[in-house]
PDB file of N, CA and C in Angstrom:
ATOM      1  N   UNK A   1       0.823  -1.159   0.000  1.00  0.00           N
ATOM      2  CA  UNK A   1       0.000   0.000   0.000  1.00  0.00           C
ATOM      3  C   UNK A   1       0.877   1.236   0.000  1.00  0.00           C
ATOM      4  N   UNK A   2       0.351   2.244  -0.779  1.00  0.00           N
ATOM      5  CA  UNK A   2       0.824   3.392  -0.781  1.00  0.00           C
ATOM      6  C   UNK A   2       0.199   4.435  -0.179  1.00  0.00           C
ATOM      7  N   UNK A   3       0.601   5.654   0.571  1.00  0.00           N
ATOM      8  CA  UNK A   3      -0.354   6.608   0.650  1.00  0.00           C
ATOM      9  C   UNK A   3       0.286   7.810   0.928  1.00  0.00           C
ATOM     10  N   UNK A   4      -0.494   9.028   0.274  1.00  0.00           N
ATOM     11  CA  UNK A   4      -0.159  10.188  -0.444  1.00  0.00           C
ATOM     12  C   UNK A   4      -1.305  10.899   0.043  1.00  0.00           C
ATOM     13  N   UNK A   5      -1.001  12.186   0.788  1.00  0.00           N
ATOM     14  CA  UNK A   5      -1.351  13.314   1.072  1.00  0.00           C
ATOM     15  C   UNK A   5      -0.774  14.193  -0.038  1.00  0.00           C
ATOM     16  N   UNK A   6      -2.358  15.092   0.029  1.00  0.00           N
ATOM     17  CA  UNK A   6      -2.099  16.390  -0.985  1.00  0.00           C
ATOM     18  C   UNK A   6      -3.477  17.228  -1.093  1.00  0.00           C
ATOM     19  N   UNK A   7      -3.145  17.682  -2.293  1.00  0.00           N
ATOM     20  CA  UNK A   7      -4.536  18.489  -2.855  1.00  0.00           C
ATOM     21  C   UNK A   7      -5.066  17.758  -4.115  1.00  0.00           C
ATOM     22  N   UNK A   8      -6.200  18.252  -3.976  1.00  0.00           N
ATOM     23  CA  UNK A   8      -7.223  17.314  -5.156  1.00  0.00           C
ATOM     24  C   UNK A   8      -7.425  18.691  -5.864  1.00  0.00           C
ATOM     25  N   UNK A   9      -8.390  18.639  -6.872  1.00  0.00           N
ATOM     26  CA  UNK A   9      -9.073  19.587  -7.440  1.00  0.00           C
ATOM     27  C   UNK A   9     -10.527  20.126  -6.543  1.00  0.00           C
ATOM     28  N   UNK A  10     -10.696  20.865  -5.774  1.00  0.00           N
ATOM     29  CA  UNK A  10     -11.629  21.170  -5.431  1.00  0.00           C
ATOM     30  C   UNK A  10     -13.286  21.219  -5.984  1.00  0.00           C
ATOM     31  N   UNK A  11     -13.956  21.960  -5.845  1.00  0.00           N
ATOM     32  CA  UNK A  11     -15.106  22.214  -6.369  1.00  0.00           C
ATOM     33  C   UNK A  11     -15.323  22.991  -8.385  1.00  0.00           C
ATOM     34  N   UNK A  12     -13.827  23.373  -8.157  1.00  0.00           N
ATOM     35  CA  UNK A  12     -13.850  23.447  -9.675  1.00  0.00           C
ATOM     36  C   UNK A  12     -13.980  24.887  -9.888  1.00  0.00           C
ATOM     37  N   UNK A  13     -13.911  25.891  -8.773  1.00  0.00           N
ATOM     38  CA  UNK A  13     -13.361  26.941  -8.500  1.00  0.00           C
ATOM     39  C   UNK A  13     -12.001  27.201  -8.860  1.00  0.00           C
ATOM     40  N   UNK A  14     -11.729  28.503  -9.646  1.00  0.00           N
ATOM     41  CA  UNK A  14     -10.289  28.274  -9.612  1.00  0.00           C
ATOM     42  C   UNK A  14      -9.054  28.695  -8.816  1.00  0.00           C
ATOM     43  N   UNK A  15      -8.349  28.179  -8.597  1.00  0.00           N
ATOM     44  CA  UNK A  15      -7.283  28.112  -7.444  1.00  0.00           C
ATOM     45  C   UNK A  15      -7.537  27.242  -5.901  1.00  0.00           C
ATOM     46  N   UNK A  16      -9.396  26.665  -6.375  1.00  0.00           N
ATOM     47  CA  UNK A  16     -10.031  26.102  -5.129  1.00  0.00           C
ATOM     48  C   UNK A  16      -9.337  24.706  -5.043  1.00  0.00           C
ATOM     49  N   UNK A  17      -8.280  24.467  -3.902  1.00  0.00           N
ATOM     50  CA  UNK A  17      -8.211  22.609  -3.850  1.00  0.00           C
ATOM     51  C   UNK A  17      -8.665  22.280  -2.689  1.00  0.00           C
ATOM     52  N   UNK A  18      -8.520  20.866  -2.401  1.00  0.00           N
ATOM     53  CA  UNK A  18      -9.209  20.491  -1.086  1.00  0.00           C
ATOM     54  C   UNK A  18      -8.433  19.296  -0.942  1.00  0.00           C
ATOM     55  N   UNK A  19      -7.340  19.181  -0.121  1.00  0.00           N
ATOM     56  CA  UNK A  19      -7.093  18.169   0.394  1.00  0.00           C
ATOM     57  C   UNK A  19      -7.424  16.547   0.722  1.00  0.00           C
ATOM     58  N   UNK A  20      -6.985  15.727   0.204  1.00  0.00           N
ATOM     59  CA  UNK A  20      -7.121  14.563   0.609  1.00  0.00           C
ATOM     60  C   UNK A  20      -5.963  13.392   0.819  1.00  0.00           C
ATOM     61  N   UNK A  21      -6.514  12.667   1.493  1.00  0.00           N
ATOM     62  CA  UNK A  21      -5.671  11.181   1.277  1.00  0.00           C
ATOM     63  C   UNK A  21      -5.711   9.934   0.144  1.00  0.00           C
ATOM     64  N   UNK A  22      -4.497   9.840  -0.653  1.00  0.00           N
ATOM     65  CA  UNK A  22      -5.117   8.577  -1.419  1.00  0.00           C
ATOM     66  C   UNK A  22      -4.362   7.423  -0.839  1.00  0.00           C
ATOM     67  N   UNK A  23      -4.815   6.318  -1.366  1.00  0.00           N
ATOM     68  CA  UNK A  23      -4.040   4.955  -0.456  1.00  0.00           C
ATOM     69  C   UNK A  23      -4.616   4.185  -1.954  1.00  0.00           C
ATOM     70  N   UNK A  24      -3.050   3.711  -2.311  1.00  0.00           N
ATOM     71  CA  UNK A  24      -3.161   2.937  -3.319  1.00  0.00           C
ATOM     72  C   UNK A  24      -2.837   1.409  -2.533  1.00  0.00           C
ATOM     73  N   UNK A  25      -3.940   0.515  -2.826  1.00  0.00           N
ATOM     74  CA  UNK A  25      -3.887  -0.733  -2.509  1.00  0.00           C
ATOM     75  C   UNK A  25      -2.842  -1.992  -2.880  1.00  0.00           C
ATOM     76  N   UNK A  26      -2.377  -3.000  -2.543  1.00  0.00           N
ATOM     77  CA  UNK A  26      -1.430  -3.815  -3.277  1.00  0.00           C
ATOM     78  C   UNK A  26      -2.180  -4.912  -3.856  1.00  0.00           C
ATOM     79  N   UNK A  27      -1.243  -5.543  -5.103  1.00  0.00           N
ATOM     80  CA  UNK A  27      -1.877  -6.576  -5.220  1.00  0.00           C
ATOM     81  C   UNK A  27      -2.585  -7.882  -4.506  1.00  0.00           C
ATOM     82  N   UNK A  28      -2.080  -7.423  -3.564  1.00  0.00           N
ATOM     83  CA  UNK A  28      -2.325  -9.107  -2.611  1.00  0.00           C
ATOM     84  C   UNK A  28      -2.600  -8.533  -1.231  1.00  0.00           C
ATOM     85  N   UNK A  29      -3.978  -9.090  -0.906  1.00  0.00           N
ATOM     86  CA  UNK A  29      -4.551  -8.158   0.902  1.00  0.00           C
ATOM     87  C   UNK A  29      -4.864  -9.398   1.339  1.00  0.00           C
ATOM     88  N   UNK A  30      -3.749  -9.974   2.170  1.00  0.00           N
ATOM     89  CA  UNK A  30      -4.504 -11.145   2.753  1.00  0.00           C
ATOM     90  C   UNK A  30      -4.129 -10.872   4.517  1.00  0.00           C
ATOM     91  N   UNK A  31      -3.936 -11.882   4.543  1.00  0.00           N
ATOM     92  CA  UNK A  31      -3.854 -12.123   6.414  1.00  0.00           C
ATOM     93  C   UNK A  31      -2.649 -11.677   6.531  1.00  0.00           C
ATOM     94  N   UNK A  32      -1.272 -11.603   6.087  1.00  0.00           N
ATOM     95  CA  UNK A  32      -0.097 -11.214   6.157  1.00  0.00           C
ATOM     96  C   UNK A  32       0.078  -9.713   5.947  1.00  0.00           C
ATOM     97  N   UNK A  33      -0.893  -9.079   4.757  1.00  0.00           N
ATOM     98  CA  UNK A  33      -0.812  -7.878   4.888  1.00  0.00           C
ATOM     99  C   UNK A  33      -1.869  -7.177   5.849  1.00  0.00           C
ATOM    100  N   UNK A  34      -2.375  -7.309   6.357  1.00  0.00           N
ATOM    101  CA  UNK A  34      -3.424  -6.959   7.498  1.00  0.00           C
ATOM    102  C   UNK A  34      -2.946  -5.869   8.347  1.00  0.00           C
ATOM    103  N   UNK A  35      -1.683  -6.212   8.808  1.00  0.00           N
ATOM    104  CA  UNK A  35      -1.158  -5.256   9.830  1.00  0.00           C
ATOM    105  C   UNK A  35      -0.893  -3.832   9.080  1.00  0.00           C
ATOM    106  N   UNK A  36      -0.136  -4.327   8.200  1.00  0.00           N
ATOM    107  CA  UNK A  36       0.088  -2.893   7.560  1.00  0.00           C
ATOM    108  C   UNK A  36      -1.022  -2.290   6.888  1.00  0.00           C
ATOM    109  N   UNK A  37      -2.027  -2.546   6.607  1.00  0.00           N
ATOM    110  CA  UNK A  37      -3.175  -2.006   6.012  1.00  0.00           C
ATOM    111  C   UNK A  37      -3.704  -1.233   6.860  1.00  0.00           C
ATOM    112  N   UNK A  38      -3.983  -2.262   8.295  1.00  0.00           N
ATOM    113  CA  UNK A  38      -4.540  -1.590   9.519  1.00  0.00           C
ATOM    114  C   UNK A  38      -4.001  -0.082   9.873  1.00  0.00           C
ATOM    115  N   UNK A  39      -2.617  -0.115   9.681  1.00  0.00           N
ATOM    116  CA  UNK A  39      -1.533   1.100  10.195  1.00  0.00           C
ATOM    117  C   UNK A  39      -2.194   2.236   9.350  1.00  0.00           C
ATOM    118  N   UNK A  40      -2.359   1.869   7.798  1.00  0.00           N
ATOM    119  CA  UNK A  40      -2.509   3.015   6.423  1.00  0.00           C
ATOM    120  C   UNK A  40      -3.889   3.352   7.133  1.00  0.00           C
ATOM    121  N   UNK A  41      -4.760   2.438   7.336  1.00  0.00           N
ATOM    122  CA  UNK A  41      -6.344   2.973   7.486  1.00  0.00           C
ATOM    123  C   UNK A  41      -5.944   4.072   8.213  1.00  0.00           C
ATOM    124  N   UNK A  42      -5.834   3.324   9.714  1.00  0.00           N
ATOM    125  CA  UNK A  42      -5.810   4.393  10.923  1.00  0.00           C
ATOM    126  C   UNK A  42      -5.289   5.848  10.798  1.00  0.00           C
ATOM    127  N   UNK A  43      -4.109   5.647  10.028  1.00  0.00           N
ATOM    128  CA  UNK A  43      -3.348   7.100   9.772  1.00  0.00           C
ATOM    129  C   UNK A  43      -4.413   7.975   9.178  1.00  0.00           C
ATOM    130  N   UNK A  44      -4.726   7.469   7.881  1.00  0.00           N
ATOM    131  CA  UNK A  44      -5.798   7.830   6.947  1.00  0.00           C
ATOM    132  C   UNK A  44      -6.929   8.592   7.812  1.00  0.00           C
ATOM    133  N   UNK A  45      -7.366   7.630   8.877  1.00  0.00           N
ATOM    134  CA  UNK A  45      -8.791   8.310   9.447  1.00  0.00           C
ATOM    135  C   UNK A  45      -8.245   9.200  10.397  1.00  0.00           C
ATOM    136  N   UNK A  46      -7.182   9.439  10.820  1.00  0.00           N
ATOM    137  CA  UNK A  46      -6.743  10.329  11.850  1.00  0.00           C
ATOM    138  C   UNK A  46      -5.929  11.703  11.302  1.00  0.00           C
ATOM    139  N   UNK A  47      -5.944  11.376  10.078  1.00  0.00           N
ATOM    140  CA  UNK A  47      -5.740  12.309   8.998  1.00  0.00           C
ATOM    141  C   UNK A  47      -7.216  13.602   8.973  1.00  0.00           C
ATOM    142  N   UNK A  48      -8.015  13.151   9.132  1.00  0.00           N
ATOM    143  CA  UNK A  48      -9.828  14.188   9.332  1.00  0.00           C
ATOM    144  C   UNK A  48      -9.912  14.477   8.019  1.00  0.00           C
ATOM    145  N   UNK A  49      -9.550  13.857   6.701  1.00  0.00           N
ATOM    146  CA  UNK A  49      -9.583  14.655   5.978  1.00  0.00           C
ATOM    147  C   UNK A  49     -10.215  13.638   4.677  1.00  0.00           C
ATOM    148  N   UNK A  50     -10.354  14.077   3.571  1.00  0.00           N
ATOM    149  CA  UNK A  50     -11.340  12.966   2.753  1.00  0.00           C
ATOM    150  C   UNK A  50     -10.453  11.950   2.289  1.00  0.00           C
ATOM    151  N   UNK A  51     -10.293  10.595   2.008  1.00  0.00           N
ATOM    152  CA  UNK A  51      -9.827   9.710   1.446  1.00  0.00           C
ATOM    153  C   UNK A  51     -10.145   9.077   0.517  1.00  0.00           C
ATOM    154  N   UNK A  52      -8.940   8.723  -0.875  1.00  0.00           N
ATOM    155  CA  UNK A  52      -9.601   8.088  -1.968  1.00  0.00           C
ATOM    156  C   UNK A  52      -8.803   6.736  -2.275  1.00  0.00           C
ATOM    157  N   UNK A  53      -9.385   5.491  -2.625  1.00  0.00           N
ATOM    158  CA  UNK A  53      -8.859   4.521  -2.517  1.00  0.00           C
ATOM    159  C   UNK A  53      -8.834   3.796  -3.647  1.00  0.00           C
ATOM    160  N   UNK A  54      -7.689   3.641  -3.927  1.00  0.00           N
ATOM    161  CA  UNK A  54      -7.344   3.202  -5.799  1.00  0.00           C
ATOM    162  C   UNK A  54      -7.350   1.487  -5.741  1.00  0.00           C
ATOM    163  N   UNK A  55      -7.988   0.690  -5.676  1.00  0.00           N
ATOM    164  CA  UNK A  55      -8.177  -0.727  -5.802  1.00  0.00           C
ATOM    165  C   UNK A  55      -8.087  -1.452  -7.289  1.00  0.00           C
ATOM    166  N   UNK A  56      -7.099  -0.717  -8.279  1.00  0.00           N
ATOM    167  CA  UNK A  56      -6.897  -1.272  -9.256  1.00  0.00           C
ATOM    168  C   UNK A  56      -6.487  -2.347  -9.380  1.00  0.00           C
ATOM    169  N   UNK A  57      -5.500  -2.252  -8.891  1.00  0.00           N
ATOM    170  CA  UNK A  57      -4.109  -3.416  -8.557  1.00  0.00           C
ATOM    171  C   UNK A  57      -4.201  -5.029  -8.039  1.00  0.00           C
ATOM    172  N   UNK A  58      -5.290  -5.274  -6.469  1.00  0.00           N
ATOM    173  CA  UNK A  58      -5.602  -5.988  -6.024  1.00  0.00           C
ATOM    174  C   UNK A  58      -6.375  -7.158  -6.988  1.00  0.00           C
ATOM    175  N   UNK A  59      -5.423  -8.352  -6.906  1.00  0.00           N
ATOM    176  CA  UNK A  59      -6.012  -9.257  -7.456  1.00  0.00           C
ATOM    177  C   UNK A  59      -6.123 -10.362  -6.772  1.00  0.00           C
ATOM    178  N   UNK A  60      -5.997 -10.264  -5.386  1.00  0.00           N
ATOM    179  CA  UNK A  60      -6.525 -11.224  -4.665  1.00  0.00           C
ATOM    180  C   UNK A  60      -6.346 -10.514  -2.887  1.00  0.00           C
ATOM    181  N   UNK A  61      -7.735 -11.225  -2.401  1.00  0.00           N
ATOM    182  CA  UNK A  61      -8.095 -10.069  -1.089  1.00  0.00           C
ATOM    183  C   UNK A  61      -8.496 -11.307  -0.087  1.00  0.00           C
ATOM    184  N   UNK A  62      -8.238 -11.412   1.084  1.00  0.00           N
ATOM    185  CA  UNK A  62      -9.208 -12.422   1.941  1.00  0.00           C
ATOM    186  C   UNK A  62      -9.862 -11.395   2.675  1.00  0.00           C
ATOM    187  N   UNK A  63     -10.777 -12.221   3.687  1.00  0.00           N
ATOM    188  CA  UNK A  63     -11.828 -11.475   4.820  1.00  0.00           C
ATOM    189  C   UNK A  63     -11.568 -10.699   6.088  1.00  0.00           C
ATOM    190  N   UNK A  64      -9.808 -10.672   5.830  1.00  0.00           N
ATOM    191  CA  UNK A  64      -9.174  -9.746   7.244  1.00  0.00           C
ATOM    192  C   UNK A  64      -8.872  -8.934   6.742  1.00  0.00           C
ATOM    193  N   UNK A  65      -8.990  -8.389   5.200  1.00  0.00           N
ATOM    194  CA  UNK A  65      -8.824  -7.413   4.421  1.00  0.00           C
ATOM    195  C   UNK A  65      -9.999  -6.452   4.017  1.00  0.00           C
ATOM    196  N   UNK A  66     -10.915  -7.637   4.236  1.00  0.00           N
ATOM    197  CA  UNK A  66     -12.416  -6.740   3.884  1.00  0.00           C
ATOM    198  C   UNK A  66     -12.794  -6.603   4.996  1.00  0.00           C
ATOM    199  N   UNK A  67     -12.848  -6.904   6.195  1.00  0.00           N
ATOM    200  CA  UNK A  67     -13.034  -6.647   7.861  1.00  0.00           C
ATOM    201  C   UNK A  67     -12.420  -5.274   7.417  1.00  0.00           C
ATOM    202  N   UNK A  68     -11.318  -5.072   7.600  1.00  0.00           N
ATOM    203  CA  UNK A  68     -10.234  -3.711   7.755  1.00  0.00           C
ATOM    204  C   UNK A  68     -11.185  -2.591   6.876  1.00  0.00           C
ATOM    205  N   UNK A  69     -11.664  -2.939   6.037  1.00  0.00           N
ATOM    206  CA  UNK A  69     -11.744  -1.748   4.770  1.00  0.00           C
ATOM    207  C   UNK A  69     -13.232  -1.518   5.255  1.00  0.00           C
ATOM    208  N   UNK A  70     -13.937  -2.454   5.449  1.00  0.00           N
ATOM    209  CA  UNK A  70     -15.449  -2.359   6.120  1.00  0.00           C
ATOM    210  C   UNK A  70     -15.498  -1.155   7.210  1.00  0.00           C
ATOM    211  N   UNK A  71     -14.413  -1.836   7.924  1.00  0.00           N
ATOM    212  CA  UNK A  71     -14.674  -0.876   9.467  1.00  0.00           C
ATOM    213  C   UNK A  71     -14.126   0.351   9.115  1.00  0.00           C
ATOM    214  N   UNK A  72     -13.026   0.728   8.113  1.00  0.00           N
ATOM    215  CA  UNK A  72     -12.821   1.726   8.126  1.00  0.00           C
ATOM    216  C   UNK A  72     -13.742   2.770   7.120  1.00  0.00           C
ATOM    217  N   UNK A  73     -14.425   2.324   5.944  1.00  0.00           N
ATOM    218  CA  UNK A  73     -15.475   2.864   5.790  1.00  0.00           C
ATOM    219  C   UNK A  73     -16.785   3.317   6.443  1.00  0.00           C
ATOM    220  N   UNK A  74     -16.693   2.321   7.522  1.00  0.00           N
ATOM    221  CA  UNK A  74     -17.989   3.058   8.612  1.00  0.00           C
ATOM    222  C   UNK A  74     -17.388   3.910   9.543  1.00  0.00           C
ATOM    223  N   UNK A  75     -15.959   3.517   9.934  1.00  0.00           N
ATOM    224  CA  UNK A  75     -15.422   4.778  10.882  1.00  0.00           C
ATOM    225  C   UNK A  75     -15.550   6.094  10.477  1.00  0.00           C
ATOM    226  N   UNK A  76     -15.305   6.198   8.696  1.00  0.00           N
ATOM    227  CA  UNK A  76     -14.992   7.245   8.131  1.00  0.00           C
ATOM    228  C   UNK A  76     -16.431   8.090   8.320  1.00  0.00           C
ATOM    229  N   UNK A  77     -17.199   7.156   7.523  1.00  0.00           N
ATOM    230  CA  UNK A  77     -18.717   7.569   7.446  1.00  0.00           C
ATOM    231  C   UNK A  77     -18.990   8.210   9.099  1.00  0.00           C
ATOM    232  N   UNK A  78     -19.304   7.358   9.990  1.00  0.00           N
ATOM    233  CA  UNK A  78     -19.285   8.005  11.129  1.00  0.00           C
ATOM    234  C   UNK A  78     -19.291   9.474  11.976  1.00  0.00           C
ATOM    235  N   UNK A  79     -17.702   8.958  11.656  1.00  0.00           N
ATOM    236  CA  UNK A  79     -16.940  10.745  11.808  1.00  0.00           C
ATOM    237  C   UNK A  79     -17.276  11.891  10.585  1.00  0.00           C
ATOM    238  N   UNK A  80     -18.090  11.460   9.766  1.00  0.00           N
ATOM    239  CA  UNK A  80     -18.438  12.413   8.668  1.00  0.00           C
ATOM    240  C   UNK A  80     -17.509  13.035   7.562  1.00  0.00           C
ATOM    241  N   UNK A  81     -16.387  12.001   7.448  1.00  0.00           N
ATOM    242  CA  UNK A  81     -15.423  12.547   6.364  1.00  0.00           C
ATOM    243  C   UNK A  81     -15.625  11.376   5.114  1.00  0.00           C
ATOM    244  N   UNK A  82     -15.291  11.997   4.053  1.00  0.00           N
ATOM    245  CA  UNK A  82     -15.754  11.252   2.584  1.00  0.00           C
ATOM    246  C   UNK A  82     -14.740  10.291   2.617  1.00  0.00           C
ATOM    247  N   UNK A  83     -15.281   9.488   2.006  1.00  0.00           N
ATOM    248  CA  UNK A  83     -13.858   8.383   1.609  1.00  0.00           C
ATOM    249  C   UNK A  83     -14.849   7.580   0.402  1.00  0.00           C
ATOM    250  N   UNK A  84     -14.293   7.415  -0.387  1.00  0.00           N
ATOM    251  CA  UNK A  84     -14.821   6.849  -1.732  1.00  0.00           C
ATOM    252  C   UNK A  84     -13.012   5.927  -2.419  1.00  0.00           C
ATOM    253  N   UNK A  85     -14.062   5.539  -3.871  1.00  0.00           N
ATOM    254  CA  UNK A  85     -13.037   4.901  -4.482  1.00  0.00           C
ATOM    255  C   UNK A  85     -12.855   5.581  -5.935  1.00  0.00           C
ATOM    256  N   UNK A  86     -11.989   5.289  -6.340  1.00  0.00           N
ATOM    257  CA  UNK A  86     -11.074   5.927  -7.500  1.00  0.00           C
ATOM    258  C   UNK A  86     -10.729   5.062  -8.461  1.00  0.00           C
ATOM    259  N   UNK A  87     -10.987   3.294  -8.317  1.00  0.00           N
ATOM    260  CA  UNK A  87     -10.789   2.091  -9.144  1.00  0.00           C
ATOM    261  C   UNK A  87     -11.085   1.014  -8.303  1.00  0.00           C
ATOM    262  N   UNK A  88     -11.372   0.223  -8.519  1.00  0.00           N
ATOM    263  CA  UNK A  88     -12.047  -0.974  -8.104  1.00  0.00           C
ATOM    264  C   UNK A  88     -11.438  -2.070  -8.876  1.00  0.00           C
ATOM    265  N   UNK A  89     -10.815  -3.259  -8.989  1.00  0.00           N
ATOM    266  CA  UNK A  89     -10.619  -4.280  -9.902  1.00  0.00           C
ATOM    267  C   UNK A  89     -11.659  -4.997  -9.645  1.00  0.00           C
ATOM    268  N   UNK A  90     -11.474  -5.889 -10.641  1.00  0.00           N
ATOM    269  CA  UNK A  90     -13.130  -7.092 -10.821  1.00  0.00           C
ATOM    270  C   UNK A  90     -12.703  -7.896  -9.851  1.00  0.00           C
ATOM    271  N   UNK A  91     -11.528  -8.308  -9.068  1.00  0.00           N
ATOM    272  CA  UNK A  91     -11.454  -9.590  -8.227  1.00  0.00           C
ATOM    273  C   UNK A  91     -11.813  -8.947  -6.911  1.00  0.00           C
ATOM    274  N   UNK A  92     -11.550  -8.009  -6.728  1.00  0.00           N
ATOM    275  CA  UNK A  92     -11.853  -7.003  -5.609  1.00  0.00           C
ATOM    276  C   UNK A  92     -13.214  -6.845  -5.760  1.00  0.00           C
ATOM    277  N   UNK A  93     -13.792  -6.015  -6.793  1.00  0.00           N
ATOM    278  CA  UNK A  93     -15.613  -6.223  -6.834  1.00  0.00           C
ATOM    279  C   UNK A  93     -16.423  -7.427  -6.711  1.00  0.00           C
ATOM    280  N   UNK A  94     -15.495  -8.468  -6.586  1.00  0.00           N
ATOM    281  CA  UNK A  94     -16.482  -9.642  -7.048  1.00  0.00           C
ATOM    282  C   UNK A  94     -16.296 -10.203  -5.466  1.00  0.00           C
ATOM    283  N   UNK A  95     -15.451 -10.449  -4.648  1.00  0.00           N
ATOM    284  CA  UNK A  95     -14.987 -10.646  -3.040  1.00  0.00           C
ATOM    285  C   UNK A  95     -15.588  -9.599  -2.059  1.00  0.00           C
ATOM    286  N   UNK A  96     -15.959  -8.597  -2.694  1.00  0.00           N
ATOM    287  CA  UNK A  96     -17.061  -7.420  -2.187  1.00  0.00           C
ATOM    288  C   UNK A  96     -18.470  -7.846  -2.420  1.00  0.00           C
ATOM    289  N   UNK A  97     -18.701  -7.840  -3.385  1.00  0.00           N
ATOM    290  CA  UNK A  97     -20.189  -8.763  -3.511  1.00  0.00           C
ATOM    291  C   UNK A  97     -20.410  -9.667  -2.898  1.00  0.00           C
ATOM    292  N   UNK A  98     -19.561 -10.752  -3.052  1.00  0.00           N
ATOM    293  CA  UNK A  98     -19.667 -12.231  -2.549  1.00  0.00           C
ATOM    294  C   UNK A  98     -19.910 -12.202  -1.284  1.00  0.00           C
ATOM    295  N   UNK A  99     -18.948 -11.370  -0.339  1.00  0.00           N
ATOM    296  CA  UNK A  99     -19.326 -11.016   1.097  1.00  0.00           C
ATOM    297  C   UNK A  99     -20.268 -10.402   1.367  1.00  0.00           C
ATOM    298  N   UNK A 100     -21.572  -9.438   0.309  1.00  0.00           N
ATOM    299  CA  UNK A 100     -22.073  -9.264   0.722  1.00  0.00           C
ATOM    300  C   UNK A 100     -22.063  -7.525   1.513  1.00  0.00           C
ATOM    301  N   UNK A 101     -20.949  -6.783   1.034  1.00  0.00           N
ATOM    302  CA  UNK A 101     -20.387  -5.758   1.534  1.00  0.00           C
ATOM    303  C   UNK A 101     -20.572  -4.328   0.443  1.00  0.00           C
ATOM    304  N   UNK A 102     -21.405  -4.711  -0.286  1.00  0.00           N
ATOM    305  CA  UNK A 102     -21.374  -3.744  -1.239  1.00  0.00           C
ATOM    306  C   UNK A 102     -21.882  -2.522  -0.959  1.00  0.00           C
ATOM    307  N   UNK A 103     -22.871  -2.272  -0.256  1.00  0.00           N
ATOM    308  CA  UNK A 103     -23.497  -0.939   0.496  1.00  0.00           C
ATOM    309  C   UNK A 103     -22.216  -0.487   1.545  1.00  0.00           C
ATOM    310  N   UNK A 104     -21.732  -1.113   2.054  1.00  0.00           N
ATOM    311  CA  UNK A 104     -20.506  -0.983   3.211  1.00  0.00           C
ATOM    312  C   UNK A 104     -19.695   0.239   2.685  1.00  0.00           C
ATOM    313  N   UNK A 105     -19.221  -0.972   1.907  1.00  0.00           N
ATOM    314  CA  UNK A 105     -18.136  -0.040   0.371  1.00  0.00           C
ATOM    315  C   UNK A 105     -18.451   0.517  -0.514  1.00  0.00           C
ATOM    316  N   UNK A 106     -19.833   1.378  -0.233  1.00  0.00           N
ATOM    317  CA  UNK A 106     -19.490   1.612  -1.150  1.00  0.00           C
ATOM    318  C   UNK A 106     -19.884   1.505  -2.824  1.00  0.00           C
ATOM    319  N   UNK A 107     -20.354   0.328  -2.768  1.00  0.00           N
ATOM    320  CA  UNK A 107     -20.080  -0.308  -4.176  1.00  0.00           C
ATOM    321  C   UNK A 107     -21.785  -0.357  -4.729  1.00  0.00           C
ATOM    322  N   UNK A 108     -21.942  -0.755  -6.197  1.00  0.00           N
ATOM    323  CA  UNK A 108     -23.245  -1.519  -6.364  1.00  0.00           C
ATOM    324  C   UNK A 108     -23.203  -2.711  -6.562  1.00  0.00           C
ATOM    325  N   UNK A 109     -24.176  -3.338  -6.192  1.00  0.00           N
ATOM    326  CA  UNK A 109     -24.196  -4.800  -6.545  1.00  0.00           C
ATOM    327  C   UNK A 109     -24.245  -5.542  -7.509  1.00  0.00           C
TER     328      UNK A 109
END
């Protein structure tokens, strides 16, 4: 995982930006990468600021990966800061469905 603080394009005002977090995902989210995912979330949500999450890459995910991303989409939601996605891969959309997590994330079914 990667993650990058900065400015986005704002509202489309000019000179308007607005800060966010992106967190580019790795190919492989399983039980081994867990810890470090956990670390990116947390930073991310303690960051207060909107987050965007690039899930291109991921071509294979287990359920301590979608636990992590679940909870941190409702933490986010919660606390009232945006967090959306920016790419999705099909093995990733389809392990999102399958679980059943698609409103969670986010996603459509």
């Amino acid at each position: 995982m990667s993650t990058q603080t900065g400015a986005s394009a704002g509202n489309g005002a000019a000179g308007s930006e607005e800060a966010v977090t992106r967190i580019v995902l790795k190919q492989t989210l399983d039980i081994w990468q867990a810890e470090d995912l956990q670390h990116e979330l947390s930073a991310a949500l303690s960051a207060d600021i909107p987050v965007i999450i690039n899930g291109e890459l991921v071509e294979r995910i287990d359920a301590a990966a979608l636990q992590l991303l679940t909870g941190f989409f409702l933490a986010m939601e919660k606390a009232g800061i945006g967090c959306h996605w920016d790419s999705v891969s099909e093995p990733l959309q389809r392990a999102i469905s399958c679980c059943g997590l698609c409103s969670q994330l986010g996603q459509k079914n």
